[in-house]
Each structure stands twice: as structure tokens, then as C-alpha cells.
PDB file of N, CA and C in Angstrom:
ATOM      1  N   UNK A   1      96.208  98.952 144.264  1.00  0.00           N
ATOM      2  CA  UNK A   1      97.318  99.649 144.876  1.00  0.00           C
ATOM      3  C   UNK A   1      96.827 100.768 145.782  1.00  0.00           C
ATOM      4  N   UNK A   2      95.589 101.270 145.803  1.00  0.00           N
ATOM      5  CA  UNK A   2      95.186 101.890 146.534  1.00  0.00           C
ATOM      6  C   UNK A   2      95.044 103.751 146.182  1.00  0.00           C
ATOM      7  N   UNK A   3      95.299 103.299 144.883  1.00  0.00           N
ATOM      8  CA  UNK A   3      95.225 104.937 144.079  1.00  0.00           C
ATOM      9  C   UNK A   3      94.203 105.090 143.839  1.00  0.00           C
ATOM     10  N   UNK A   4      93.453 106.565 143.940  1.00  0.00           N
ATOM     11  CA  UNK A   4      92.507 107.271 142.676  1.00  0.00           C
ATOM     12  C   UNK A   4      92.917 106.763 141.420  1.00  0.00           C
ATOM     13  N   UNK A   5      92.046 106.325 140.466  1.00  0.00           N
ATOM     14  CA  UNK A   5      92.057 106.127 139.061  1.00  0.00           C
ATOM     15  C   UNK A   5      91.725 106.896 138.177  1.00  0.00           C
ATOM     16  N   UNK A   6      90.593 107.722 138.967  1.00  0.00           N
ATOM     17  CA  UNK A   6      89.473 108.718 138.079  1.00  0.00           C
ATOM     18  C   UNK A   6      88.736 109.088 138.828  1.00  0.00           C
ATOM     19  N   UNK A   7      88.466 110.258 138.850  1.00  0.00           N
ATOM     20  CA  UNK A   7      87.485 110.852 139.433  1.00  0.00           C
ATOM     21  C   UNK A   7      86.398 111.768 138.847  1.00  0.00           C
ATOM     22  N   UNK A   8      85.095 111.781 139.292  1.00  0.00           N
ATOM     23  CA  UNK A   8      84.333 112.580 138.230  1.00  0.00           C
ATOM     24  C   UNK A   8      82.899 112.880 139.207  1.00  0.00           C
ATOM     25  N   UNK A   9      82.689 114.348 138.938  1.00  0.00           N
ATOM     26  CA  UNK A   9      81.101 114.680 139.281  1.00  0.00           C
ATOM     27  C   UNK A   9      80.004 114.455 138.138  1.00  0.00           C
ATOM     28  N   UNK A  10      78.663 113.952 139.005  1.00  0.00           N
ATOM     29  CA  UNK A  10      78.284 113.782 138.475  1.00  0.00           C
ATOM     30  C   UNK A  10      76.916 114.816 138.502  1.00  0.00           C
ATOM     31  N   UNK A  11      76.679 115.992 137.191  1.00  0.00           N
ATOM     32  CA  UNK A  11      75.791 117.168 138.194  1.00  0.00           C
ATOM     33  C   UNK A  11      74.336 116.601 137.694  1.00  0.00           C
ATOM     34  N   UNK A  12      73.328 116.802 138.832  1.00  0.00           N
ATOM     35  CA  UNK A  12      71.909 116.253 138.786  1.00  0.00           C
ATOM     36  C   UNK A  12      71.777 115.036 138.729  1.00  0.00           C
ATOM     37  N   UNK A  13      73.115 113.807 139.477  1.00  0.00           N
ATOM     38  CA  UNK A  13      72.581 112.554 139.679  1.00  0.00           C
ATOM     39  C   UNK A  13      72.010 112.407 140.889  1.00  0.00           C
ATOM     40  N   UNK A  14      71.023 111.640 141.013  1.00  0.00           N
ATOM     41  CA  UNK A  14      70.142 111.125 142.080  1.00  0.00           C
ATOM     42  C   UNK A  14      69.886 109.744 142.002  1.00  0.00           C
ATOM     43  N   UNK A  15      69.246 109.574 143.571  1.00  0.00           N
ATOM     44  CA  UNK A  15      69.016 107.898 143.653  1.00  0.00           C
ATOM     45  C   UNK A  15      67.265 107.715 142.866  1.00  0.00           C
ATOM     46  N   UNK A  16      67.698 106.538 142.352  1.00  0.00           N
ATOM     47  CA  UNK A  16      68.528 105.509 143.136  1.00  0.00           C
ATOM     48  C   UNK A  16      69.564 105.050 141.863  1.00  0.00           C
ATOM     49  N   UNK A  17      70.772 104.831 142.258  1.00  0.00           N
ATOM     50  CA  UNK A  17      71.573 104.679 141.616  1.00  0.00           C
ATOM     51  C   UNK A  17      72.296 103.136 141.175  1.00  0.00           C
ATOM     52  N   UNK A  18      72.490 102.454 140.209  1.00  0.00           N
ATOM     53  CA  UNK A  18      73.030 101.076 139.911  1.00  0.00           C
ATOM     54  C   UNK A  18      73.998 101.580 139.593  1.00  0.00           C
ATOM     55  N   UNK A  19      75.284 100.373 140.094  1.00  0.00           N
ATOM     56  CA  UNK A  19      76.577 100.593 139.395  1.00  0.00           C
ATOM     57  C   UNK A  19      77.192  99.074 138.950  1.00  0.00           C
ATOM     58  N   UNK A  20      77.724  98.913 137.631  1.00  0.00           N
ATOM     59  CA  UNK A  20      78.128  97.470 137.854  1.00  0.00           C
ATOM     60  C   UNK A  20      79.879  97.862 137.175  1.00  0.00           C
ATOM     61  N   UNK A  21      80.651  97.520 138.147  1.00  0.00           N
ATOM     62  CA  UNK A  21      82.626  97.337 137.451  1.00  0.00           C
ATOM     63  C   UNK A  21      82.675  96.077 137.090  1.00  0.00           C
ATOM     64  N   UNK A  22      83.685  96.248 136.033  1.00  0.00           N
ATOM     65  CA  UNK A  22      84.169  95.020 135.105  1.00  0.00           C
ATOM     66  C   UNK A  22      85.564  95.009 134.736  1.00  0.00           C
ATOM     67  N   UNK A  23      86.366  94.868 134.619  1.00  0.00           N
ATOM     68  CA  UNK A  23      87.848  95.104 134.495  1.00  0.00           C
ATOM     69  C   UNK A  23      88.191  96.221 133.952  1.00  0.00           C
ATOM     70  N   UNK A  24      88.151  96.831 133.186  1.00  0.00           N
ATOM     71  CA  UNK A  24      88.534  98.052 133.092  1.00  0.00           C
ATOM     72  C   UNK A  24      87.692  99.707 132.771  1.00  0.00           C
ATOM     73  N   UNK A  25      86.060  99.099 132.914  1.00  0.00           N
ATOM     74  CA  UNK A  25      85.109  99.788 132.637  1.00  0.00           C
ATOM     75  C   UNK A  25      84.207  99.830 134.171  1.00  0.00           C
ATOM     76  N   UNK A  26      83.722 101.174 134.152  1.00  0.00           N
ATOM     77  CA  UNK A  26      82.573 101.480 134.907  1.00  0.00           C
ATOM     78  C   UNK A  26      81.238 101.773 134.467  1.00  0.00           C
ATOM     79  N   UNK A  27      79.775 101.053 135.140  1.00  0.00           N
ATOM     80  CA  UNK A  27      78.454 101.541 134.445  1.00  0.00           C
ATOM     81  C   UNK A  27      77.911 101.932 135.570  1.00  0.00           C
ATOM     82  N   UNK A  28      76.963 103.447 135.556  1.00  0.00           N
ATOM     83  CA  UNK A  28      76.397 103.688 136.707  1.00  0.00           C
ATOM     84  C   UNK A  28      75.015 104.123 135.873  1.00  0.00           C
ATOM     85  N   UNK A  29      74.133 103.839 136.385  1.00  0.00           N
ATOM     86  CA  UNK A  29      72.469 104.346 135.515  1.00  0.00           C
ATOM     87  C   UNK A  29      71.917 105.015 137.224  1.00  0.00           C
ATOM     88  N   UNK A  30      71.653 106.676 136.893  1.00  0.00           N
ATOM     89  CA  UNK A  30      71.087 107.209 137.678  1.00  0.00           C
ATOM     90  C   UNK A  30      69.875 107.959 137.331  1.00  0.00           C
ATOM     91  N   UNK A  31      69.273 108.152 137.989  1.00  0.00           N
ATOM     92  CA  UNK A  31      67.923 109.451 137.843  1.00  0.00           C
ATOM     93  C   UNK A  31      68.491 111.113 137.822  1.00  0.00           C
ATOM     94  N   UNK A  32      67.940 111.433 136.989  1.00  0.00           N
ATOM     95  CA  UNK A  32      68.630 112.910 136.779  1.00  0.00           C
ATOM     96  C   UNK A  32      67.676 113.978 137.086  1.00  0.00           C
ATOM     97  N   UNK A  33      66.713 114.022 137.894  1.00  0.00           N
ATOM     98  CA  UNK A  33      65.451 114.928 138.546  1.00  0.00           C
ATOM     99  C   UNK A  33      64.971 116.434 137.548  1.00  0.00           C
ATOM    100  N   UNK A  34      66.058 116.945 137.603  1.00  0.00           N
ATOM    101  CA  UNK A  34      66.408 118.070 136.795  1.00  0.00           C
ATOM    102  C   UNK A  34      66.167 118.195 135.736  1.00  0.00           C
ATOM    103  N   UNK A  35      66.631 117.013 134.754  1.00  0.00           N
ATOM    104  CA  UNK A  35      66.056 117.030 133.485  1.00  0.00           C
ATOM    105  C   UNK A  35      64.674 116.232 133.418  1.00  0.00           C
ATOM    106  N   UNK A  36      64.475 115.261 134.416  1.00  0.00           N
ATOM    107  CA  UNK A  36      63.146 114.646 134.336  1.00  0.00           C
ATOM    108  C   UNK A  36      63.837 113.196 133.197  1.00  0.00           C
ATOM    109  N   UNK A  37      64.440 112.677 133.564  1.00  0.00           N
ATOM    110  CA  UNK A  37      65.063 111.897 132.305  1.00  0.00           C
ATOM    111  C   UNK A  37      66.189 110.676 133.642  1.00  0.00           C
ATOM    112  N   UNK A  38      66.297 109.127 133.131  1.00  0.00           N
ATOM    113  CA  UNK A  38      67.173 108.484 133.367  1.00  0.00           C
ATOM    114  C   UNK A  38      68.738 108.534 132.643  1.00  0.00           C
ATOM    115  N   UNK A  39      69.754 108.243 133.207  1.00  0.00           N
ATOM    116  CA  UNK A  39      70.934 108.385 132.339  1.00  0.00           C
ATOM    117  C   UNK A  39      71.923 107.477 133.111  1.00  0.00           C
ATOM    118  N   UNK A  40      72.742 107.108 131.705  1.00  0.00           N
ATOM    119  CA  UNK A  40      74.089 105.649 131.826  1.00  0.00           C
ATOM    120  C   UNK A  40      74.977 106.551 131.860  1.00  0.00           C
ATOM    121  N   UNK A  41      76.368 106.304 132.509  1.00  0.00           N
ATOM    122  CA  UNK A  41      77.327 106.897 132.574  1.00  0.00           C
ATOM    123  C   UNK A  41      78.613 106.055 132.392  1.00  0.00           C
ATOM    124  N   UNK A  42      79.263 105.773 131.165  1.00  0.00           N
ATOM    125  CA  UNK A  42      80.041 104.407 131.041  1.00  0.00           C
ATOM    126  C   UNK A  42      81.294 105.239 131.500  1.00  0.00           C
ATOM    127  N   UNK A  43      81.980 105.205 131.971  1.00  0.00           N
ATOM    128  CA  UNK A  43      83.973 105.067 132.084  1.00  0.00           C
ATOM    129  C   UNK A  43      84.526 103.814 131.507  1.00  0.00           C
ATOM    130  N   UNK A  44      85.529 104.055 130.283  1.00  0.00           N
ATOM    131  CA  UNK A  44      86.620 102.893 130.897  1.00  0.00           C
ATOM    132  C   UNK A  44      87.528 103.358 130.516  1.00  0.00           C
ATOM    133  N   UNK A  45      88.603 103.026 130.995  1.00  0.00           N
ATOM    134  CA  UNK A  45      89.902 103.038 131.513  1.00  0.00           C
ATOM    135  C   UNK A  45      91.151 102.573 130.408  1.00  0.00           C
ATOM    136  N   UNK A  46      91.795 103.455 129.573  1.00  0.00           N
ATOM    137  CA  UNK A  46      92.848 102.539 128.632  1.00  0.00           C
ATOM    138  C   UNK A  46      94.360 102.652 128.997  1.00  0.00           C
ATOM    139  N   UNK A  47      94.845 101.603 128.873  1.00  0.00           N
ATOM    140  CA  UNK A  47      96.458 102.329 129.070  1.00  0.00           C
ATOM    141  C   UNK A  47      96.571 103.396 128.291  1.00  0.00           C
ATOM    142  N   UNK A  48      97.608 103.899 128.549  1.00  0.00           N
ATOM    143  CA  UNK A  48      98.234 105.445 128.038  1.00  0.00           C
ATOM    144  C   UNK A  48      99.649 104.323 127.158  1.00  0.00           C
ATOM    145  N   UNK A  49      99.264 104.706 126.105  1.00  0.00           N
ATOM    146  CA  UNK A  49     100.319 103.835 124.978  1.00  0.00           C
ATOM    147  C   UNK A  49     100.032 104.917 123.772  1.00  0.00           C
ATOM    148  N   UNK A  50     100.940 105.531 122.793  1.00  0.00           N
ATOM    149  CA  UNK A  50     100.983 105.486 121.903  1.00  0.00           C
ATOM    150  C   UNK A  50     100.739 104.511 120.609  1.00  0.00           C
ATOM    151  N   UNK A  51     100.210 105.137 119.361  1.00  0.00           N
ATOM    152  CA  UNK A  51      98.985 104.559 118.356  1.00  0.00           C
ATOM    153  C   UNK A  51     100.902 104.057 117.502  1.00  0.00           C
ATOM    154  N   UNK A  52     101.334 103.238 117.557  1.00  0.00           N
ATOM    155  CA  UNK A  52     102.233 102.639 116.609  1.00  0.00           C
ATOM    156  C   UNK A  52     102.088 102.670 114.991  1.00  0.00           C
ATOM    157  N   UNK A  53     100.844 102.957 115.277  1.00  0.00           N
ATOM    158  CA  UNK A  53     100.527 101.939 113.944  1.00  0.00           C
ATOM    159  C   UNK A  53     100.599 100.139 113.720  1.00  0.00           C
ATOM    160  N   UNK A  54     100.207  99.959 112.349  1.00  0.00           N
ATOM    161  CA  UNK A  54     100.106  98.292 111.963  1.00  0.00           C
ATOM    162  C   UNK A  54     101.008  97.866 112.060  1.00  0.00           C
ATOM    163  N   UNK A  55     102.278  98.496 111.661  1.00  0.00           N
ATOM    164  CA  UNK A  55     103.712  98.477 110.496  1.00  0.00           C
ATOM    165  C   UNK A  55     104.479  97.283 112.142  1.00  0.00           C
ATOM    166  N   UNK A  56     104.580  97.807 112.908  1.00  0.00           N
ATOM    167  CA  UNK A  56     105.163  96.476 114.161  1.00  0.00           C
ATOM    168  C   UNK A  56     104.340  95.329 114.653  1.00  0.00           C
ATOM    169  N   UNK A  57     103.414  95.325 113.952  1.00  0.00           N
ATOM    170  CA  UNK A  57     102.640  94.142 114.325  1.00  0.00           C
ATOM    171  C   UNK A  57     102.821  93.462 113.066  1.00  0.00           C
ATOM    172  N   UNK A  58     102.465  93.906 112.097  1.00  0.00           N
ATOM    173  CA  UNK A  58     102.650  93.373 110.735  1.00  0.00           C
ATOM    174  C   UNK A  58     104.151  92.838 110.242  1.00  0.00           C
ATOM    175  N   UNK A  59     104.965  93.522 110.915  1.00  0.00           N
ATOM    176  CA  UNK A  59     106.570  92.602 110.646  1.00  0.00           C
ATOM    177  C   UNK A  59     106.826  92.497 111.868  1.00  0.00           C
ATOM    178  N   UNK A  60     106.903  92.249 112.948  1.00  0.00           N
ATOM    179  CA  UNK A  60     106.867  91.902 114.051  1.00  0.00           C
ATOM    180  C   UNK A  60     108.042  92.473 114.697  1.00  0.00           C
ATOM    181  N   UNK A  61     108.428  94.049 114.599  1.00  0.00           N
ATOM    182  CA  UNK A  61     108.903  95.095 115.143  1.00  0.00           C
ATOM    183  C   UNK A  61     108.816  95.567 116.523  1.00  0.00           C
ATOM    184  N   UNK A  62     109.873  96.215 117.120  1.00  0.00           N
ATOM    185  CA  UNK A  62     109.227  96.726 118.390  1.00  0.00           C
ATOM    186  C   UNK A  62     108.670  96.386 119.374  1.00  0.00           C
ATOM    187  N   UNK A  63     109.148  94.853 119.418  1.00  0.00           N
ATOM    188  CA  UNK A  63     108.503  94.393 120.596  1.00  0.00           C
ATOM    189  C   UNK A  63     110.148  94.046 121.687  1.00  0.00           C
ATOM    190  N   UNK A  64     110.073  94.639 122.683  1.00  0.00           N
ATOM    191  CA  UNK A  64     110.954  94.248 123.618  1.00  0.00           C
ATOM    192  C   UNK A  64     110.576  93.302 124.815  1.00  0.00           C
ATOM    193  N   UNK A  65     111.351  92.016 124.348  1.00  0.00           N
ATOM    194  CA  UNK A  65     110.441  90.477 125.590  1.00  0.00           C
ATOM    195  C   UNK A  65     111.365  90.781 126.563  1.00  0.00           C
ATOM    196  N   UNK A  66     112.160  91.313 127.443  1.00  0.00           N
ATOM    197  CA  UNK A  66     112.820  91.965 128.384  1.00  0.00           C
ATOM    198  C   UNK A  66     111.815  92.821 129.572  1.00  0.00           C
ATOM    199  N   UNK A  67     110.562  93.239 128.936  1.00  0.00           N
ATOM    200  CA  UNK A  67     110.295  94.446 129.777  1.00  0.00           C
ATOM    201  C   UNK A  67     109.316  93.602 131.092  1.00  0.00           C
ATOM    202  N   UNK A  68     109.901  94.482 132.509  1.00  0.00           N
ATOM    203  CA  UNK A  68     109.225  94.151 133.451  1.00  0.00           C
ATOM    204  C   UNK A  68     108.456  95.482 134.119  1.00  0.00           C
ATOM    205  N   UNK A  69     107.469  95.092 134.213  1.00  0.00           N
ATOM    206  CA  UNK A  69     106.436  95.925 134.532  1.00  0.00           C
ATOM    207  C   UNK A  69     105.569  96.013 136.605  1.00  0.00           C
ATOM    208  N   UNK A  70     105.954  96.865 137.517  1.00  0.00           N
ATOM    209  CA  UNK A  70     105.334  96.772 138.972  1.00  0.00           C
ATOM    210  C   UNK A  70     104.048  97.474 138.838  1.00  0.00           C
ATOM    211  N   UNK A  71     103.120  97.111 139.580  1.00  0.00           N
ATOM    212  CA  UNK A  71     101.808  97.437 139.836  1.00  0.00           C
ATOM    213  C   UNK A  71     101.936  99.169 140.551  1.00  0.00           C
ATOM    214  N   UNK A  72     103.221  99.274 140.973  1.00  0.00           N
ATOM    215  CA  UNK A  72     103.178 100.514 141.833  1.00  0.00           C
ATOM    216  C   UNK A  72     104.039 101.292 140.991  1.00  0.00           C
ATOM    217  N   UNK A  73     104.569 100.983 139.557  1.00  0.00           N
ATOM    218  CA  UNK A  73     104.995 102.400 138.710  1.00  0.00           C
ATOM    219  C   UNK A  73     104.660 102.232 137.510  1.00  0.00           C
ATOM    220  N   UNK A  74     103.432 101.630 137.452  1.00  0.00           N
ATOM    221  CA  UNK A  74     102.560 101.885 136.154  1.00  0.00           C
ATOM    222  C   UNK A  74     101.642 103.862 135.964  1.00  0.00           C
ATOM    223  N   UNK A  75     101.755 103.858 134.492  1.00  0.00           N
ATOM    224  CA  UNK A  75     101.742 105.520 134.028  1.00  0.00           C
ATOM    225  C   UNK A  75     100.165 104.897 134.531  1.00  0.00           C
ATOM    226  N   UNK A  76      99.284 106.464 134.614  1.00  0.00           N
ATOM    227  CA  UNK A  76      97.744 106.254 135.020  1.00  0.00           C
ATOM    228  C   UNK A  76      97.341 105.863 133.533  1.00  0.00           C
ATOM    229  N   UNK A  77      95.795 105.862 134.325  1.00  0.00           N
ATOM    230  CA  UNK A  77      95.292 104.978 132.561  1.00  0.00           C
ATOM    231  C   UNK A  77      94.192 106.531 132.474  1.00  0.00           C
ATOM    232  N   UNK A  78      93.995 105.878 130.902  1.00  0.00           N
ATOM    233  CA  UNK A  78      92.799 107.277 130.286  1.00  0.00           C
ATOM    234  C   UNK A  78      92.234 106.910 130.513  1.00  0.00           C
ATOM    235  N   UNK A  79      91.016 107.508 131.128  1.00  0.00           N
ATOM    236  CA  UNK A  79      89.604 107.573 131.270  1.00  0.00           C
ATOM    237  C   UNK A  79      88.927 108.093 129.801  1.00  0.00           C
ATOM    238  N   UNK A  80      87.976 107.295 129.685  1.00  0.00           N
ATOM    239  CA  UNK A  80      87.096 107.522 128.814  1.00  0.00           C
ATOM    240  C   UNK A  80      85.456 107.497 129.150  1.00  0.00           C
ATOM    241  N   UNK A  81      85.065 108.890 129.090  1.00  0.00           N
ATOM    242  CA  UNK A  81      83.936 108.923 130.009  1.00  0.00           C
ATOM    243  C   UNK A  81      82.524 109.383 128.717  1.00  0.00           C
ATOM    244  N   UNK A  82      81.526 108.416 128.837  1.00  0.00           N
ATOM    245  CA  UNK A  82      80.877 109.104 128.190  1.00  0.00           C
ATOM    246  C   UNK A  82      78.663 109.159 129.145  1.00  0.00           C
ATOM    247  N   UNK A  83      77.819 110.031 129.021  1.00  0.00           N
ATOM    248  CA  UNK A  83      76.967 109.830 129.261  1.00  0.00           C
ATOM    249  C   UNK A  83      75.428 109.608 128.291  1.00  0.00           C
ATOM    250  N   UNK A  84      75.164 109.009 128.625  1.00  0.00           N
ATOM    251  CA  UNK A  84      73.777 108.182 127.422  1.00  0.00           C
ATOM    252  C   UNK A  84      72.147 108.453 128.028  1.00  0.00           C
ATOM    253  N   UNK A  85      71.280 108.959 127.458  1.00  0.00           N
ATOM    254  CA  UNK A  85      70.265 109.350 128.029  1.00  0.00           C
ATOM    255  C   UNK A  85      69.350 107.663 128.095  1.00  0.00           C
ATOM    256  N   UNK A  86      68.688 107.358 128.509  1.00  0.00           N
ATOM    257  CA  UNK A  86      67.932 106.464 129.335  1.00  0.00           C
ATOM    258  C   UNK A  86      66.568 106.033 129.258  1.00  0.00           C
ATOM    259  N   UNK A  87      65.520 105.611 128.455  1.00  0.00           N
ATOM    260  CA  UNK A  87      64.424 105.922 128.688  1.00  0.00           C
ATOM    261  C   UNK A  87      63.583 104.945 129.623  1.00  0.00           C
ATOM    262  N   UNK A  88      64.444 104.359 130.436  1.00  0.00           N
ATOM    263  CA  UNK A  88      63.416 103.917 131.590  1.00  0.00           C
ATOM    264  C   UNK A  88      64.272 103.404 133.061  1.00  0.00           C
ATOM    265  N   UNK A  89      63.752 103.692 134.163  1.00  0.00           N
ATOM    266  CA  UNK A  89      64.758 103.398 134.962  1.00  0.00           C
ATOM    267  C   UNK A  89      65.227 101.628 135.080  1.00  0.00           C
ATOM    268  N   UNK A  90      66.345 101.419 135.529  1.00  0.00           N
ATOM    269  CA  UNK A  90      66.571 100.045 135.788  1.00  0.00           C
ATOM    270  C   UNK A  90      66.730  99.923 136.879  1.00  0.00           C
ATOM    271  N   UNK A  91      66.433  98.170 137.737  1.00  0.00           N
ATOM    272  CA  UNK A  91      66.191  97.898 138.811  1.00  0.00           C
ATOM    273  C   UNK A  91      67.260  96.778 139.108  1.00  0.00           C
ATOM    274  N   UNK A  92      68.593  96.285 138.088  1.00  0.00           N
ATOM    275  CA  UNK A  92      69.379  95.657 138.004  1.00  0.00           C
ATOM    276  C   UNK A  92      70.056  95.715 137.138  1.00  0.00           C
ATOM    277  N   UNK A  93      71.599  95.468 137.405  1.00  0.00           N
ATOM    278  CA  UNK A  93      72.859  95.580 136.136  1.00  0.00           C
ATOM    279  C   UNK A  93      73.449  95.004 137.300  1.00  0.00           C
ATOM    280  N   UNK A  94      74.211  93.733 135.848  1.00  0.00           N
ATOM    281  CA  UNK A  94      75.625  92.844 136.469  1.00  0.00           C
ATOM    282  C   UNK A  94      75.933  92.468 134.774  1.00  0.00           C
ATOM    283  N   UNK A  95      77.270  92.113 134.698  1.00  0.00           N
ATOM    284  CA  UNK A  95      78.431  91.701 133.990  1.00  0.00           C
ATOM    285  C   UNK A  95      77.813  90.146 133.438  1.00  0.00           C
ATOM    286  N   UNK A  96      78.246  89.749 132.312  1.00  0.00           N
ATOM    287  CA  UNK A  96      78.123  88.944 131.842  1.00  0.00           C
ATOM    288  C   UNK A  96      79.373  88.169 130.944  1.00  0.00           C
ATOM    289  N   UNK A  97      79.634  86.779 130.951  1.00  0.00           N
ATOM    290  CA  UNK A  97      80.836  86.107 131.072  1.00  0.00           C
ATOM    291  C   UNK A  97      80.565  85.141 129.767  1.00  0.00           C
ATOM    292  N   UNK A  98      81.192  85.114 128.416  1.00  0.00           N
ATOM    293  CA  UNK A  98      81.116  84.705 127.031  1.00  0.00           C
ATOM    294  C   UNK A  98      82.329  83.712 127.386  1.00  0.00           C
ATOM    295  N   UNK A  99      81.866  82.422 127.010  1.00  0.00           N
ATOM    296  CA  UNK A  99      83.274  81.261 127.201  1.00  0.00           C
ATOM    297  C   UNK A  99      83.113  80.746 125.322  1.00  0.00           C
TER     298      UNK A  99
END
């Protein structure tokens, strides 16, 4: 749709930088100079839904088959950002597909 999703600095990243997207997650592995150290930087992305609980899945509650949903008035999604230290640089990242 052409929105910002998330935005984020990243302080003391340097090249060279890999990034691989996957449907609702981001991976970027950069060089961090500063600390002298490689680092992963995962995002992903959840709808914004309230935790129900079991109790409507388990009796099959609360579900309304009526609801229509547009790409252009969906609520934003949470970001979930976390960073992972690295101990060697990488020279490739891509996605992988389980049938």
C-alpha cells in the first residue's frame, strides 16, 4: 500500500550489510566497527490483536464469518525488534521454503 511499516536506526551499523524479507519478518547481519563485533537484527511484524485466550477456540466462540477486511484500513502491525551478536561475518542469507 505504500506505507512505512517500521522504522528503526541502526547505531554503529556498517557495510557490508545482508538483508533477507520473508513475509512478515526482516533479517539484516551488519558489521558494527565500534564494538569490533558482527550483529543480526531480526524484525517481525504481528498483527495488533488482543490475547483472547484458549476459551474461543476451544468452544468455538467469537468468531464473526461476516468480517471484511481492505488492505488500506488495516490497524499497523507490531514490530518486534530484536538484535543478536554475531561471531563471524556472512557473505549470504536467503529464505528457505519447507513443503
Amino acid at each position: 500500500t505504500g506505507h512505512v511499516l517500521h522504522q528503526s536506526h541502526v547505531p554503529g551499523g556498517a557495510k557490508p550489510v545482508h538483508l533477507v524479507a520473508c513475509d512478515n519478518f526482516v533479517v539484516m547481519h551488519y558489521q558494527n566497527p565500534k564494538r569490533t563485533r558482527f550483529e543480526i537484527t531480526v524484525v517481525e511484524l504481528f498483527q495488533a490483536k488482543a490475547d483472547d485466550g484458549p476459551w474461543d477456540i476451544i468452544f468455538g466462540g467469537g468468531q464473526s464469518k461476516n468480517q471484511t477486511k481492505s488492505a488500506h484500513h488495516l490497524e499497523s502491525p507490531i514490530p518486534l525488534q530484536q538484535t543478536y551478536i554475531f561471531p563471524v561475518g556472512v557473505t549470504a542469507m536467503a529464505t528457505t521454503a519447507t513443503l
